[in-house]
Protein backbone atom coordinates (compact mmCIF):
# COMPACT_ATOMS: atom_id res chain seq x y z
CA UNK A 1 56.54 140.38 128.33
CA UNK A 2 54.11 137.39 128.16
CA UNK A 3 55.50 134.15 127.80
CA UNK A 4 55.54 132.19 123.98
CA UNK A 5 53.18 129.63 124.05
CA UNK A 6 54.56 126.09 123.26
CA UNK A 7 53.38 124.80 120.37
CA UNK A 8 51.28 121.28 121.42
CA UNK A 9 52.13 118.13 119.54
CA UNK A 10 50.52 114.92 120.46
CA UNK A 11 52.24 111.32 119.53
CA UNK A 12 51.08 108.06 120.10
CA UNK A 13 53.08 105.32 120.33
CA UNK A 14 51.93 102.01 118.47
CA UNK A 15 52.70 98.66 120.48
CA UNK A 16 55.77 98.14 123.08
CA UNK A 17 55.87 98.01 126.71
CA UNK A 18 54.53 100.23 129.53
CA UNK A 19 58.41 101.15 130.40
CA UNK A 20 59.14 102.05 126.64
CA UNK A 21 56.37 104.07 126.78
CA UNK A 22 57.22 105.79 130.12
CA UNK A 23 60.48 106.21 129.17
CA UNK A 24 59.52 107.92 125.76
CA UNK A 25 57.09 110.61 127.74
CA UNK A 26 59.97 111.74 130.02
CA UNK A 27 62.59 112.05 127.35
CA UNK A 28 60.10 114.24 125.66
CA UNK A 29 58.84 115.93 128.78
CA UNK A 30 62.88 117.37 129.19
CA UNK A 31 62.81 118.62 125.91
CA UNK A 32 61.49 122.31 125.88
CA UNK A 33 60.81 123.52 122.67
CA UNK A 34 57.27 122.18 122.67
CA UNK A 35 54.91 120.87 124.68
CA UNK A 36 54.75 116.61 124.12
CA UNK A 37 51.36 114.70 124.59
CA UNK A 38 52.46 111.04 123.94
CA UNK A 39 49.63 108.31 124.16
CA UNK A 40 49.88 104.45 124.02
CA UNK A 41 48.13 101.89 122.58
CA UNK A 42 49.63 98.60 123.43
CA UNK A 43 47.36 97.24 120.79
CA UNK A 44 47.89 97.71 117.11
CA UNK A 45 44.18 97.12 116.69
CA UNK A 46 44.00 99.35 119.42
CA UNK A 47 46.03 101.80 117.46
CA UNK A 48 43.53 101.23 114.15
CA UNK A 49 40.58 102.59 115.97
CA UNK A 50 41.98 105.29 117.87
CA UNK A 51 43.21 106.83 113.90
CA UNK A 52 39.90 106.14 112.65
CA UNK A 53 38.85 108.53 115.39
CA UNK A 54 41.49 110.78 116.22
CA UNK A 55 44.61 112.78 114.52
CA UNK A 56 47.68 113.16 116.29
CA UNK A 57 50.62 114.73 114.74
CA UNK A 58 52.63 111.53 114.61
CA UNK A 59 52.94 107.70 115.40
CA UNK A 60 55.38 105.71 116.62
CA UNK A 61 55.28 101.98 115.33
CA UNK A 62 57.15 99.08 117.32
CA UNK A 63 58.63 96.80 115.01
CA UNK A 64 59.91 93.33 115.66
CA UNK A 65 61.08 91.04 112.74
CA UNK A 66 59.28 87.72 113.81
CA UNK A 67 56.24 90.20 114.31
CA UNK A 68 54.33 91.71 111.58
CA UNK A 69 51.82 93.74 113.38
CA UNK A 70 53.44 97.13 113.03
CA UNK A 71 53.58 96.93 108.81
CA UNK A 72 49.81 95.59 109.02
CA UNK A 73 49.08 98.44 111.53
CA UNK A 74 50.91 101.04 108.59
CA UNK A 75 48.59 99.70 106.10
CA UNK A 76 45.67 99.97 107.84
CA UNK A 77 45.68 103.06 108.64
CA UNK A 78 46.66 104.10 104.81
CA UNK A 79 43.79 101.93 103.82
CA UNK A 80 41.32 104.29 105.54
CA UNK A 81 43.24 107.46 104.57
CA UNK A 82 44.57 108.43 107.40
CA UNK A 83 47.54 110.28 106.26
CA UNK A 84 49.54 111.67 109.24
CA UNK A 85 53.23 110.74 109.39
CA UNK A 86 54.55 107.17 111.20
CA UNK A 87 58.29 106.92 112.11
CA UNK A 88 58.75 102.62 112.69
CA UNK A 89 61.11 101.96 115.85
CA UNK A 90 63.52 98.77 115.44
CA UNK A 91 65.72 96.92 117.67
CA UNK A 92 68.61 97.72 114.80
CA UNK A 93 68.86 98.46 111.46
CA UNK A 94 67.14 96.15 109.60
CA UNK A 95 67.15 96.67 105.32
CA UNK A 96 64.35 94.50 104.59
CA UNK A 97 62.25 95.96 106.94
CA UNK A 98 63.22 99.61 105.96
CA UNK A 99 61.77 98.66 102.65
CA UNK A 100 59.01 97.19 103.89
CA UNK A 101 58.58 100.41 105.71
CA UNK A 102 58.61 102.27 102.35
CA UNK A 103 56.26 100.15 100.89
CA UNK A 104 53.62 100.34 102.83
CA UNK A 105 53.57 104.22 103.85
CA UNK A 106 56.60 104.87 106.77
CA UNK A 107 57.94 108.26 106.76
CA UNK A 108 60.89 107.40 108.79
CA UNK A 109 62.61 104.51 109.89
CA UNK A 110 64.51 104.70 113.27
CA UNK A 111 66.56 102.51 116.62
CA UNK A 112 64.81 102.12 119.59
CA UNK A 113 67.66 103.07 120.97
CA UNK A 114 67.60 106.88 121.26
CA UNK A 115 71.01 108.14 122.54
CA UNK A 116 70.64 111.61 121.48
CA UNK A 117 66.86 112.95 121.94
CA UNK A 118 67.74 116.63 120.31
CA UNK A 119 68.88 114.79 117.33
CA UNK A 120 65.92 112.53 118.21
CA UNK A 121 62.97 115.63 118.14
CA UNK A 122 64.73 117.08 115.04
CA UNK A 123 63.57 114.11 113.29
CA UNK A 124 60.48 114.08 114.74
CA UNK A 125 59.77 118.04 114.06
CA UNK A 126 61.19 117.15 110.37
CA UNK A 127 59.30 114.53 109.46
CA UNK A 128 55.82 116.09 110.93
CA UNK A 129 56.96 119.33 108.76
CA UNK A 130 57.25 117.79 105.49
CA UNK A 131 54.16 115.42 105.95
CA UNK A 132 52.59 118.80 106.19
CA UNK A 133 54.05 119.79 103.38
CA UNK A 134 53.44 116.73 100.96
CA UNK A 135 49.55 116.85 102.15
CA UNK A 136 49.27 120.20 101.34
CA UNK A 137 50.45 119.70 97.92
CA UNK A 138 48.40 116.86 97.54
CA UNK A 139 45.54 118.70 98.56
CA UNK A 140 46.50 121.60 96.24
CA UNK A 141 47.48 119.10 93.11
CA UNK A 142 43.86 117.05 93.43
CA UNK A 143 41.99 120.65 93.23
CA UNK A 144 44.03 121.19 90.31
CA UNK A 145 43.21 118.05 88.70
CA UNK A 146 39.95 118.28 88.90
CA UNK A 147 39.50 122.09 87.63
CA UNK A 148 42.15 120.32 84.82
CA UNK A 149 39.73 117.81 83.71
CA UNK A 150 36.71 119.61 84.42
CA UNK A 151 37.43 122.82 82.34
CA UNK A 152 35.34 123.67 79.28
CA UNK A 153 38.35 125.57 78.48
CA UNK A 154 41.27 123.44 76.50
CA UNK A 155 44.15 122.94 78.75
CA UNK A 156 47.53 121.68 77.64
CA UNK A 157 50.95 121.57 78.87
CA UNK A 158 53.64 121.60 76.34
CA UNK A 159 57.39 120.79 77.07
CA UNK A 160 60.06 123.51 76.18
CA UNK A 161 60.45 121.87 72.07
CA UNK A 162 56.64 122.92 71.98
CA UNK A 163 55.57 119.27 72.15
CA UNK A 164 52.10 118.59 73.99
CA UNK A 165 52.58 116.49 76.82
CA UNK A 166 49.07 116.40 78.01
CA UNK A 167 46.06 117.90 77.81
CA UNK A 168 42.34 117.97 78.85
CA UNK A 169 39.21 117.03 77.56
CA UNK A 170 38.37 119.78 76.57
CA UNK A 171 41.72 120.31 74.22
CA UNK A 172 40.66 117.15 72.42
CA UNK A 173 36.93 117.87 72.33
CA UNK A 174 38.10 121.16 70.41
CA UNK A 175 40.78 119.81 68.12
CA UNK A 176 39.29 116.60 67.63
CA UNK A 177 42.46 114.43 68.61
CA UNK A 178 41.69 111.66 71.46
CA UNK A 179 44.81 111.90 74.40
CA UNK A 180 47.09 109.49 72.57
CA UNK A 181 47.11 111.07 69.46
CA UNK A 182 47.50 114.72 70.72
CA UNK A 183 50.76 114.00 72.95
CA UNK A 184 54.10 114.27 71.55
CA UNK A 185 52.15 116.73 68.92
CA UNK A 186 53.68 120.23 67.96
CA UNK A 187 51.48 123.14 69.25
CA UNK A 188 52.89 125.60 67.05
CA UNK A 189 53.81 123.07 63.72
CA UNK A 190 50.83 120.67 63.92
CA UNK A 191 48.62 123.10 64.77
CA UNK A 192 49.49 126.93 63.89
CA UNK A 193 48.18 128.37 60.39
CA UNK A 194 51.47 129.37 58.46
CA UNK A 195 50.11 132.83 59.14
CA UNK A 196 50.02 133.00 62.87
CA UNK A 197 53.06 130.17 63.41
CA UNK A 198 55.86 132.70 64.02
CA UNK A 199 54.13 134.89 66.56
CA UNK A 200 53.27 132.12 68.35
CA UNK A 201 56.95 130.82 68.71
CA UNK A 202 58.43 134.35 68.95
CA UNK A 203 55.88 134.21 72.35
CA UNK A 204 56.94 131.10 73.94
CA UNK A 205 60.29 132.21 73.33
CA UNK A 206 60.06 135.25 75.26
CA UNK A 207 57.76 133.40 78.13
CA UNK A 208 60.68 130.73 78.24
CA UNK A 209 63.47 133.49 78.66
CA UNK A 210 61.27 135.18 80.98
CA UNK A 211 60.72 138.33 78.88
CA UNK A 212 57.14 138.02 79.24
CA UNK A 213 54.80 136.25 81.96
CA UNK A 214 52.10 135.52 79.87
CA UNK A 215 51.13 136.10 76.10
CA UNK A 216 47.40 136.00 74.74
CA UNK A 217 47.13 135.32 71.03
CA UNK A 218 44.09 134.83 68.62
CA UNK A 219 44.96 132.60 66.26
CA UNK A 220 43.61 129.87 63.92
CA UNK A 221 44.38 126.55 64.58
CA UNK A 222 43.85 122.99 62.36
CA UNK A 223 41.41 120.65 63.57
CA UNK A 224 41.86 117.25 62.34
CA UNK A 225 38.92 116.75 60.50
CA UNK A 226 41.01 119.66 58.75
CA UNK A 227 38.79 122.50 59.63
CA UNK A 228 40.24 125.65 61.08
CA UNK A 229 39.47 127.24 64.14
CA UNK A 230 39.86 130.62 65.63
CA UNK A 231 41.70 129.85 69.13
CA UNK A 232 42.68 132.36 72.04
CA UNK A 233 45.62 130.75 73.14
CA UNK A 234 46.45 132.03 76.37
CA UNK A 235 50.42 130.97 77.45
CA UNK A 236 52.50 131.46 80.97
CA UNK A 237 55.32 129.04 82.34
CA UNK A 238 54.47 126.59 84.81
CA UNK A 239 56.04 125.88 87.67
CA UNK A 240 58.09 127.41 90.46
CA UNK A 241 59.25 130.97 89.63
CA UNK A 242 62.67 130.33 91.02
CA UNK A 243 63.49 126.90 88.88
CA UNK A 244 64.72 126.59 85.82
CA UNK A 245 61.64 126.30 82.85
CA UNK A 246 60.39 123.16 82.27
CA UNK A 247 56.77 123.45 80.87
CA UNK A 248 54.44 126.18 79.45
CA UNK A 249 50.85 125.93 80.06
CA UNK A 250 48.40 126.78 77.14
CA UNK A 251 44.76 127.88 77.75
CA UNK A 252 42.61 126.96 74.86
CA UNK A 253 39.44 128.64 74.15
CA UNK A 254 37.40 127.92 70.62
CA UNK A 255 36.60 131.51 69.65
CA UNK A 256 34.73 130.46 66.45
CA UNK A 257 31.34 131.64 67.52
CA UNK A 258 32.34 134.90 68.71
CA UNK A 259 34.23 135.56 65.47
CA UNK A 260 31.44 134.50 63.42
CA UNK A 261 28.94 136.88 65.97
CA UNK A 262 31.02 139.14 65.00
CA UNK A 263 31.11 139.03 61.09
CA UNK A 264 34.80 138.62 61.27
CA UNK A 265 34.62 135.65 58.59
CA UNK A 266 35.04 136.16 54.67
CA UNK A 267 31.86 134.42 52.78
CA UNK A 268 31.84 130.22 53.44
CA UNK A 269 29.44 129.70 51.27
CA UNK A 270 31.27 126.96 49.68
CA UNK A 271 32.18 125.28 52.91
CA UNK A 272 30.30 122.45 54.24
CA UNK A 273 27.62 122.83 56.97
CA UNK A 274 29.35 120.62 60.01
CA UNK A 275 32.57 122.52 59.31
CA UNK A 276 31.70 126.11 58.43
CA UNK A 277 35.43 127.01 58.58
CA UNK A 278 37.35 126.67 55.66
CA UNK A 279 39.92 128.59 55.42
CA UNK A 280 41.79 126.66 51.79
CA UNK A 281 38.51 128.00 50.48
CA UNK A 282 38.74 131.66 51.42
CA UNK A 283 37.58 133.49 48.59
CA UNK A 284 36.45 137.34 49.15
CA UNK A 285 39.44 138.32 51.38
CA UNK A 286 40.42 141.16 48.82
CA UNK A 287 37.35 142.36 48.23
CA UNK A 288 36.45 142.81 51.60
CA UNK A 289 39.46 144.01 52.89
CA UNK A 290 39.61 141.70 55.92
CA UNK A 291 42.55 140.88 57.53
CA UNK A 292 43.30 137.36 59.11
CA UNK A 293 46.42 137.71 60.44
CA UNK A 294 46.57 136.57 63.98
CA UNK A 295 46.34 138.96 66.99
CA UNK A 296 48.77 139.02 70.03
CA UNK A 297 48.08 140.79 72.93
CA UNK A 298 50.85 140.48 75.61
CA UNK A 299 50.60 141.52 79.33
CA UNK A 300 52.55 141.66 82.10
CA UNK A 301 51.66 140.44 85.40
C-alpha cells in the first residue's frame, strides 16, 4: 500500500536569531504529521517583500517590547492585503502587547518558549485552519454583497417580528423608501394590502417553524407615494440550517408590468398617469368578475 503523502506547509519566521531559527526547523522537522518548510527573514523589511511576493501558510513574528518592528511588520502586510495567518512570539506574556496584537491583525499570540511542540503544531494547524476558514467566508460574504447590491431584484432581510432590517437598492427603488426610512419597517403591516396580509404571515410562520423552505406569493404591496404594486415576494430562512432562526430573506420582484401585459387590472381610468395603480379607486371589480386576492404558491425544496 503506497505511502500517504504529507501534507506540505511552509512558515517563515519574521526577525530573531539564526539559532531561534535553527532551533524552530528541527523541532518541526521531529514532528511527523506534515512535512515543515520554515524560512527566515532576519529582516522585517525583509519579511514585507518576501509577502508581497510569496504566500506561505503562516508567519512567525518576533516580538520584543522596546522593539516595535514586529506590530509595524503585522500592519504592513495587512496594508497590502496579504491575509495569511501570523502567530507573534514573546519573551512572556505580555497584555499590552496581546492587544496590540489584536489590533493590528495577529491570529495568535504565543512564548518563545515552546516546551511542548505537539501542543505547539496544534496551534499552529488550528490557527492556519480557521484563517482558511474566515477567508473563505470572506470571500463568499463579498460575492454576496455585491450580487446584494447589484440585484435589479428587491432584496430584504427581515428579523423574526417581520421588521426590515436591510435591504437593497433595488427594494427602495421599488417601494420608494430611501435605507433609513425602510428599516425597522413592517413587511407584512406597512406594506401588505389588508387582502393579502394574512397569507403572508401565515407563510413566514410556517418558514420560521420550518414547515416550509420557501413560500412564493403575489401580492400587492403600498408604495409610499401610496400607489400599489403587484409584488412576487419570494421568502426562505437565512442562515445555517442547523441554528436556531434568526432572519428570513425576501426576494422582491415589481410584477406590475406583467400584470398589466396581462390584462389582469380592473379599468384605471381615473388613476393618474405616473401611478397607474390605484387600487382605493377600483371601480369595475364586480362587473368584471376579477379577483384580486393574492396568490401563494409554496414549494418545497
Amino acid at each position: 500500500m503506497a505511502k500517504k503523502k504529507k501534507q506540505e506547509i511552509e512558515i517563515v519566521l519574521i526577525g530573531g536569531n539564526k539559532e531561534q531559527f535553527e532551533y524552530l526547523k528541527q523541532l518541526l522537522a521531529d514532528l511527523d504529521s506534515h512535512l515543515y518548510h520554515v524560512l527566515w527573514s532576519a529582516s522585517y523589511k525583509g519579511g514585507v517583500a518576501y509577502a508581497r511576493e510569496n504566500q506561505p501558510d503562516l508567519f512567525l513574528v518576533n516580538y520584543e517590547a522596546d522593539d516595535p518592528r514586529g506590530l509595524e511588520f503585522i500592519s504592513a502586510i495587512r496594508r497590502r492585503d496579504c491575509i495569511k495567518p501570523v502567530i507573534l512570539l514573546v519573551d512572556k506574556y505580555d497584555y499590552y502587547a496581546e492587544k496590540k496584537a489584536e489590533s493590528v491583525g495577529a491570529e495568535q499570540y504565543l512564548e518563545k518558549n515552546i516546551d511542548n511542540p505537539v501542543a505547539f503544531e496544534v496551534t499552529l494547524l488550528e490557527t492556519i485552519e480557521r484563517a482558511k476558514s474566515l477567508n473563505a467566508i470572506r470571500k463568499s460574504e463579498s460575492r454576496m454583497r455585491g450580487i446584494f447590491i447589484g440585484a435589479s431584484i428587491g432584496i430584504a432581510l427581515v428579523d423574526l417580528d417581520r421588521l426590515i432590517v436591510q435591504g437593497n437598492p433595488s427594494v427602495y427603488r421599488i417601494l420608494g423608501y430611501d435605507a433609513e426610512q425602510i428599516c425597522a419597517m413592517d413587511i407584512v403591516d406597512d406594506f401588505a394590502h389588508s387582502d393579502d396580509a394574512e397569507p403572508i404571515r401565515n407563510a413566514i410562520d410556517r418558514i420560521i417553524n420550518r414547515k416550509r423552505v420557501n413560500t412564493i406569493i403575489e401580492c400587492r404591496f403600498l408604495c409610499k407615494n401610496g400607489s400599489w404594486k403587484w409584488i412576487q415576494l419570494t421568502m426562505s430562512l437565512f442562515g445555517e440550517t442547523d441554528m436556531p432562526p434568526q432572519f428570513i430573506i425576501c426576494l422582491i420582484d415589481d410584477i406590475s408590468e406583467k400584470k398589466l401585459s396581462r390584462k389582469h387590472w380592473p379599468d384605471q381610468s381615473s388613476s393618474s398617469e405616473s401611478c397607474p395603480v390605484n387600487w382605493s379607486k377600483w371601480r369595475k371589480e364586480k362587473e368584471t368578475g376579477c379577483r384580486w386576492n393574492c396568490m401563494t404558491v409554496s414549494a418545497e425544496i
